[in-house]
Structures are given as structure tokens and as C-alpha cells.
Protein backbone atom coordinates (compact mmCIF):
# COMPACT_ATOMS: atom_id res chain seq x y z
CA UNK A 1 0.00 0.00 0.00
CA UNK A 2 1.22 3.81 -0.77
CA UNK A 3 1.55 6.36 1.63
CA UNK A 4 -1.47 7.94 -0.04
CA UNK A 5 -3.54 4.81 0.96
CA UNK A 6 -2.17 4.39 4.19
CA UNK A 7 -2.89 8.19 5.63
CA UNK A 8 -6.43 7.94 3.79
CA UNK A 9 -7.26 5.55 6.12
CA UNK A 10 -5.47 6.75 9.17
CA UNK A 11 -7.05 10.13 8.88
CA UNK A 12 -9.62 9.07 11.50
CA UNK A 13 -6.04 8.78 14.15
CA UNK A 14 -5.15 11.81 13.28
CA UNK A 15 -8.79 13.90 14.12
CA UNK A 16 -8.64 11.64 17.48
CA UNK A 17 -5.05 12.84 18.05
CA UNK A 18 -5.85 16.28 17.47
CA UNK A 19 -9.42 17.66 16.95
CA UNK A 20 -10.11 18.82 20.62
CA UNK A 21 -6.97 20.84 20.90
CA UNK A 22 -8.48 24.46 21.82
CA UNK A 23 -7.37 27.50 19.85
CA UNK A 24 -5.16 28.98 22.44
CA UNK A 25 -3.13 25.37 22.06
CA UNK A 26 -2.97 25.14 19.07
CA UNK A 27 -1.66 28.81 18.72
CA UNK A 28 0.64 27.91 21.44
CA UNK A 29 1.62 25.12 19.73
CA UNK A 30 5.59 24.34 20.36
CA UNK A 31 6.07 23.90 16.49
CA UNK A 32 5.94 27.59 16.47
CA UNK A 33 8.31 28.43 18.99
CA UNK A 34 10.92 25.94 17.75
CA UNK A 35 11.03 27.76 14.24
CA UNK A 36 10.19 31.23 16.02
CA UNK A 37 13.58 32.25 15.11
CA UNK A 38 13.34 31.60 11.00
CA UNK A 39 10.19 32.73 10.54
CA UNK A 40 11.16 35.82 12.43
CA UNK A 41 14.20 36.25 9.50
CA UNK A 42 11.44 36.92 7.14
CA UNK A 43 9.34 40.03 6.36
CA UNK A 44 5.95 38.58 7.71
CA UNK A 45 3.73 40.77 5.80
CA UNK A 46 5.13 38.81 2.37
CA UNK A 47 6.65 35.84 3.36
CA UNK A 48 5.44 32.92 1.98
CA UNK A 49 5.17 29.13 3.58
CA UNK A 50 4.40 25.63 2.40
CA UNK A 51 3.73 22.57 4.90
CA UNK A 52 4.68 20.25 2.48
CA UNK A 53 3.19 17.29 4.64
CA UNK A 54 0.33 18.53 6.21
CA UNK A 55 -1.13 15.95 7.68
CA UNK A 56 -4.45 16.88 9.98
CA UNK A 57 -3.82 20.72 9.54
CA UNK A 58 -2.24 21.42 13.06
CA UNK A 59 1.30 23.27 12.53
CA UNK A 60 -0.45 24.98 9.24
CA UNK A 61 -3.59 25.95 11.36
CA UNK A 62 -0.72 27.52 14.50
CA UNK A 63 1.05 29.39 11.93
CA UNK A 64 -2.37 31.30 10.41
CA UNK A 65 -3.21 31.69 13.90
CA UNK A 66 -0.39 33.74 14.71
CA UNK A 67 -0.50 35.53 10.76
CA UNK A 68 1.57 33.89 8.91
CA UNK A 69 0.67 33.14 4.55
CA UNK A 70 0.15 29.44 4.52
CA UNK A 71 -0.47 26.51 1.81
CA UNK A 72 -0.89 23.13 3.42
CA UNK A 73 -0.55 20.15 0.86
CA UNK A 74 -0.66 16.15 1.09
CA UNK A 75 -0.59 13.78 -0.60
CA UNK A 76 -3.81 12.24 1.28
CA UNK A 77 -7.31 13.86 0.50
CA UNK A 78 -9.01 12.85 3.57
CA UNK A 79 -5.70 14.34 5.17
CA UNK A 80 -6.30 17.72 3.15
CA UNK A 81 -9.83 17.62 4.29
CA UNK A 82 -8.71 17.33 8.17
CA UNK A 83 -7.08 20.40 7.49
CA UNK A 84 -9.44 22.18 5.97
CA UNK A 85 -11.64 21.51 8.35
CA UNK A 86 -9.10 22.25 11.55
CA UNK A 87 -8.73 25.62 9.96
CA UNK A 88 -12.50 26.25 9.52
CA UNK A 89 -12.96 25.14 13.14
CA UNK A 90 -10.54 27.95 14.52
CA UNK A 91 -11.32 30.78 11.85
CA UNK A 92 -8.14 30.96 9.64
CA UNK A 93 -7.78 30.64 6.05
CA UNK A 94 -5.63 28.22 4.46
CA UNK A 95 -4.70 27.69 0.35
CA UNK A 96 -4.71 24.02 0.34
CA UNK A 97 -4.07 21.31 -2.41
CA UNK A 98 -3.65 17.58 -2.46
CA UNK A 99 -0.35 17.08 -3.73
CA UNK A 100 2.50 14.97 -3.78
CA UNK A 101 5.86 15.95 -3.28
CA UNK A 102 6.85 15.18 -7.29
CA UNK A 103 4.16 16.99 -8.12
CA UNK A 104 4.42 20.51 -5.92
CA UNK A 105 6.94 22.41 -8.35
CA UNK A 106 4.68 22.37 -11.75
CA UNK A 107 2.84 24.47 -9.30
CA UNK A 108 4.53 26.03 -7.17
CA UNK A 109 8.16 26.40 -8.11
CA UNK A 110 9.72 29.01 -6.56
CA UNK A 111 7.22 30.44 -5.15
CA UNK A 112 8.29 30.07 -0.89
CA UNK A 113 10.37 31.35 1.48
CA UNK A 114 10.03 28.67 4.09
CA UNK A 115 9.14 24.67 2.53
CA UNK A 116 8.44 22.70 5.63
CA UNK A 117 8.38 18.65 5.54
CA UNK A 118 7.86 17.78 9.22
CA UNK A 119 6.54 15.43 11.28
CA UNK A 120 8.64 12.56 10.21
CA UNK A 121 7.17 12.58 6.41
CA UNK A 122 9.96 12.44 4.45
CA UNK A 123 10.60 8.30 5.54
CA UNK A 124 7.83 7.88 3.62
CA UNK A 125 10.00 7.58 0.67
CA UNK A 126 10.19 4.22 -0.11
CA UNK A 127 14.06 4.20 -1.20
CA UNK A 128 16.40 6.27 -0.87
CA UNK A 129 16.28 7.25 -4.97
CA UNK A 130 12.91 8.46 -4.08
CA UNK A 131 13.67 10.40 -1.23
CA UNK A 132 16.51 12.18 -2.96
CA UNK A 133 14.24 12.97 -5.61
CA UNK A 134 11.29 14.09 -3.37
CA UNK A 135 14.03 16.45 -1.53
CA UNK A 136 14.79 17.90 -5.26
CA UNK A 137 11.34 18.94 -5.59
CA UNK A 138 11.15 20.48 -2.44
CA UNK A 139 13.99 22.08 -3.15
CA UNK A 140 12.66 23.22 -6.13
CA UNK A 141 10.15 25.20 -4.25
CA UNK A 142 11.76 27.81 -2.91
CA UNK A 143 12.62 31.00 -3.54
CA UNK A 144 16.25 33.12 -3.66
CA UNK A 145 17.29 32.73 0.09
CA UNK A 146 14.67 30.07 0.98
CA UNK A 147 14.94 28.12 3.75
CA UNK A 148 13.89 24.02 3.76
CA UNK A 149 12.84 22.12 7.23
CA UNK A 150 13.44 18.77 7.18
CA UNK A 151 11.96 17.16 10.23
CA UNK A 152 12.55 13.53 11.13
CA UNK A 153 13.13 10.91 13.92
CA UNK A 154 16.36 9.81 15.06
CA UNK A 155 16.33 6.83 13.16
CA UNK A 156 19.87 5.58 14.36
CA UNK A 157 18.64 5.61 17.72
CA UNK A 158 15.29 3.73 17.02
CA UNK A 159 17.07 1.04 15.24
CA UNK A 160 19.56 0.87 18.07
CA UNK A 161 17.49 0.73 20.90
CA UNK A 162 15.45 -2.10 18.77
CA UNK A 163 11.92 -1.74 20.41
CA UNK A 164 9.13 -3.74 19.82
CA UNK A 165 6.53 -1.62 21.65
CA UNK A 166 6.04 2.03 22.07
CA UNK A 167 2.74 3.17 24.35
CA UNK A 168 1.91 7.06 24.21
CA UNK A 169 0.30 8.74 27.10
CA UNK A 170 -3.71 8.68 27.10
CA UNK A 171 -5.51 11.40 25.54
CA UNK A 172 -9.08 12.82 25.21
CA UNK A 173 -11.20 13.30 22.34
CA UNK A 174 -15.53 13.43 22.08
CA UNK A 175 -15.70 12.40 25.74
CA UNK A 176 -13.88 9.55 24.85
CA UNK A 177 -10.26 8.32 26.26
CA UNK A 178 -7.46 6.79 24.04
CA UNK A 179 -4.20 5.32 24.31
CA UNK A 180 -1.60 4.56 21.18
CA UNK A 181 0.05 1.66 21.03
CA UNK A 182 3.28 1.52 18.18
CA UNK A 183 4.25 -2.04 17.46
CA UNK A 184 7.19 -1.47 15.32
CA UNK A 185 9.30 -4.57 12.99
CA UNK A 186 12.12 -3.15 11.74
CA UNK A 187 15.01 -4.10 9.99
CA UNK A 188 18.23 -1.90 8.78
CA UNK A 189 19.11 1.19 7.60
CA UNK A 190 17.34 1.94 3.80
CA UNK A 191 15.39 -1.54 4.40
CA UNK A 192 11.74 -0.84 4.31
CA UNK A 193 10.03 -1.02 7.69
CA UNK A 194 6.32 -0.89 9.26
CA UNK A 195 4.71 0.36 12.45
CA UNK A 196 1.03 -1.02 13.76
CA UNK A 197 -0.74 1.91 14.81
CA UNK A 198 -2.75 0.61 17.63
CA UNK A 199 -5.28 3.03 19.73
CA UNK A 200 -7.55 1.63 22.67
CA UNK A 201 -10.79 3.29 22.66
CA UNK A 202 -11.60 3.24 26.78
CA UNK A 203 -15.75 3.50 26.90
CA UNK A 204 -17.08 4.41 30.04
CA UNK A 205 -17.69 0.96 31.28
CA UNK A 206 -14.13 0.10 30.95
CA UNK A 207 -14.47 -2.03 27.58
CA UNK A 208 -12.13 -1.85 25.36
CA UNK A 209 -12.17 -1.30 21.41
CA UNK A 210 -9.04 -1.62 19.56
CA UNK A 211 -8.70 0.30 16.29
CA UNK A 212 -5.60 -0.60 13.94
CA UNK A 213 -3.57 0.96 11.19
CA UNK A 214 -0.60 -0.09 9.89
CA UNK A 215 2.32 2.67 7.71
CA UNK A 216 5.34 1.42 5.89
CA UNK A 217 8.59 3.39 5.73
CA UNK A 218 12.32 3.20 5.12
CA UNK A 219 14.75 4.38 7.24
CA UNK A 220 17.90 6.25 6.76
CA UNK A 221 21.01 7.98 8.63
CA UNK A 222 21.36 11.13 9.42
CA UNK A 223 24.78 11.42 7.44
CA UNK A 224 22.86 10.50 4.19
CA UNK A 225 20.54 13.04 4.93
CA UNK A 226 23.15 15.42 5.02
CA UNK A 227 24.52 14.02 2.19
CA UNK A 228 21.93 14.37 0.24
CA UNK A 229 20.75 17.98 0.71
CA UNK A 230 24.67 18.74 0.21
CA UNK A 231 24.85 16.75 -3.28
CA UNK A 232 21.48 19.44 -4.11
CA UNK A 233 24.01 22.77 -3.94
CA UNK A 234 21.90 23.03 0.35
CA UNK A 235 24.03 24.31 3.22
CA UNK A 236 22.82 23.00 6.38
CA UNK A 237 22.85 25.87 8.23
CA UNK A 238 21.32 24.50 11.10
CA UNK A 239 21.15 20.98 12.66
CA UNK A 240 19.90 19.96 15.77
CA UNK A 241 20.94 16.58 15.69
CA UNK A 242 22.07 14.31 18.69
CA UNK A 243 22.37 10.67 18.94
CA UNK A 244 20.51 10.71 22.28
CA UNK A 245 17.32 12.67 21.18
CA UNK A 246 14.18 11.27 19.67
CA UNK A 247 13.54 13.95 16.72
CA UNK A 248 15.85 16.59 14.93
CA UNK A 249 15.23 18.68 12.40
CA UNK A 250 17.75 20.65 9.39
CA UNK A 251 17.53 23.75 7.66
CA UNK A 252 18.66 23.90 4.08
CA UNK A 253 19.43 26.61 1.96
């Protein structure tokens, strides 16, 4: 199954994950804070930003809440729709388009000052041919002086640590409770992968539903990330990498 297929389906996780969050959180939402200092080296009032992997609409949704220009695109409709629908909910206006990444420059080329691919999208690609060439295209999207976000997990120290289970704190959603379970069978370095996506419903008589979802990806290095971006004519001008944290994220320009 393609990513397309697999985040059609698991839009329902996402709207569980994320469709009670008030306006005030998701304004306050950390994602803004931790770029605060790149979107400030912009002119806000013609700036220009792409969420490249919008998922449910949450980070694109924070940043038109505190006034930034905004196009959210996926590659999933029902994902598209989330967002739509998230930004509708907390009165902001979003340009949005279903679009995959090969797709985004017939469109859009040059035409941002920020491209951000967060929230571990770009492992998506199925090989790493495929995420060199997705990179190219969101290279390809930026203006003179653009900056691009790459977002992922520390996939070095996932494979190392070689867990089987992950459990996520419970959450809330329609009066309802929730816990995520990730069963994850992994393999190597640029050797496709797969997490189970498992979420307990908790009713109010303490039975239990399981729901189930299942995404594919490929892991890679951080080195051949850098690689990569560097073999595009990108500086790396900032990297928050470390071999003990979960997430990191690059800028390219």
C-alpha cells in the first residue's frame, strides 16, 4: 500500500489525536516556537510558507493563527480535508491542495520562502532514490534565500534501541479516552520497515475497542541526509541533531 492509501485511512487517528486541541493550544503550539527564530528572519507581511506534509492541519492551522501566509498540501485527501476543516474550526484561512511531493513544483516552483516537511514525512519515501528525488522537488520550491525544514526521527537511535513496543500517554477526544500503542518490525538502515498503529478506545464501562492501522517506511542515517541535501548545492545551516534525542530537524538553503 502507498503512503497515499495508508494516511487515507489513518485520517480518523489523526482527528482523534488532534481535533479537541483548543485554539489557544494550538496557537501555542511548540512547532511555532521551535522555528520562532526563521520565521522571524522573514518580512511577515510577504513571506510565503508551504507545509509540504500537512497531515491533519495542526502546525499549518498555529502558523495562520499567529499571521503567517500558509499553503498546506498532502498527498492524502481525507488528510487535506482534516485540514481544511481544523482551519475552519478555529477561523483561519488556508490555500490548500492535495499534492504529492513530485508533483508541488509544476505548481509552485519558486514560489516560498520557508518549505516545511515535518513530522517525520519524508521516511515515507520508499528508497532512498525516491527520497533524494522528493528532496529535489522540495527544493525546487523555494525562492532566492529560501529556507527548507526537514523534520525527522532519530532513526539511528530507534534502530539501536530495537523496540518492539512504544505506548503514548492517554488522551481525550468526544468524551472519549485513548491510548496509542506503536508495534514497530524493523530491519536496517534503507530496508523498508512498518509500524502497527494501535489506539484503545476506553468506553465508560471500561471495555475496550481496539482500532488498527498499519504505515510502511524506510529508514535512513542522518549522514545521508546530510549528504543528500549537500549533493542538491543546500548548506545546512542549522542541525539539531544528537544521537541521544528522539527527533531533529535541518535547515537547508
Amino acid at each position: 500500500m502507498n503512503a497515499e492509501k495508508e494516511y487515507d485511512i489513518m485520517s480518523w487517528l489523526y482527528n482523534t489525536l488532534y481535533g479537541d486541541m483548543s485554539t489557544q493550544d494550538i496557537k501555542n503550539l511548540y512547532f511555532v516556537s521551535d522555528h520562532n527564530d526563521l520565521l522571524n528572519a522573514y518580512n511577515r507581511e510577504t513571506m510565503q510558507i508551504i507545509d509540504s506534509a500537512c497531515g491533519s492541519g495542526v502546525q499549518a492551522t498555529a502558523l495562520a493563527l499567529c499571521g503567517y501566509k500558509i499553503t498546506a498540501t498532502d498527498i492524502s485527501s481525507e488528510m487535506v480535508q482534516l485540514t481544511n476543516n481544523l482551519a475552519e474550526k478555529h477561523g483561519v484561512i488556508l490555500n490548500t491542495d492535495r499534492k504529492a511531493w513530485d508533483e508541488l513544483p509544476i505548481k509552485y516552483k519558486n514560489s516560498f520562502d520557508i518549505v516545511f516537511c515535518t513530522g517525520n514525512s519524508i521516511v515515507h519515501s520508499q528508497n532512498a532514490e525516491i527520497r533524494a528525488n522528493n528532496l529535489n522537488s522540495l527544493k525546487q520550491l523555494l525562492k532566492v534565500g529560501g529556507t527548507l525544514v526537514i523534520e525527522t526521527r532519530n532513526w539511528e537511535k530507534v534502530l539501536l534501541e530495537n523496540k518492539h513496543f512504544t505506548v503514548y500517554d492517554k488522551i481525550s477526544y468526544q468524551d472519549k479516552e485513548y491510548i496509542p500503542l506503536y508495534h514497530w518490525t524493523l530491519n536496517d538502515m534503507e530496508q523498508e520497515a512498518k509500524v502497527e498503529i494501535i489506539v484503545q478506545e476506553i468506553e465508560t464501562n471500561n471495555h475496550v475497542i481496539l482500532y488498527e492501522s498499519e504505515l510502511t517506511f524506510t529508514p535512513f542515517t542522518h549522514q545521508n541526509l546530510l549528504d543528500m541535501l549537500e549533493s542538491m548545492n543546500l548548506k545546512v545551516v542549522k542541525d539539531t541533531f544528537n544521537l541521544n534525542s528522539d527527533w531533529y530537524f535541518l535547515y537547508a538553503q
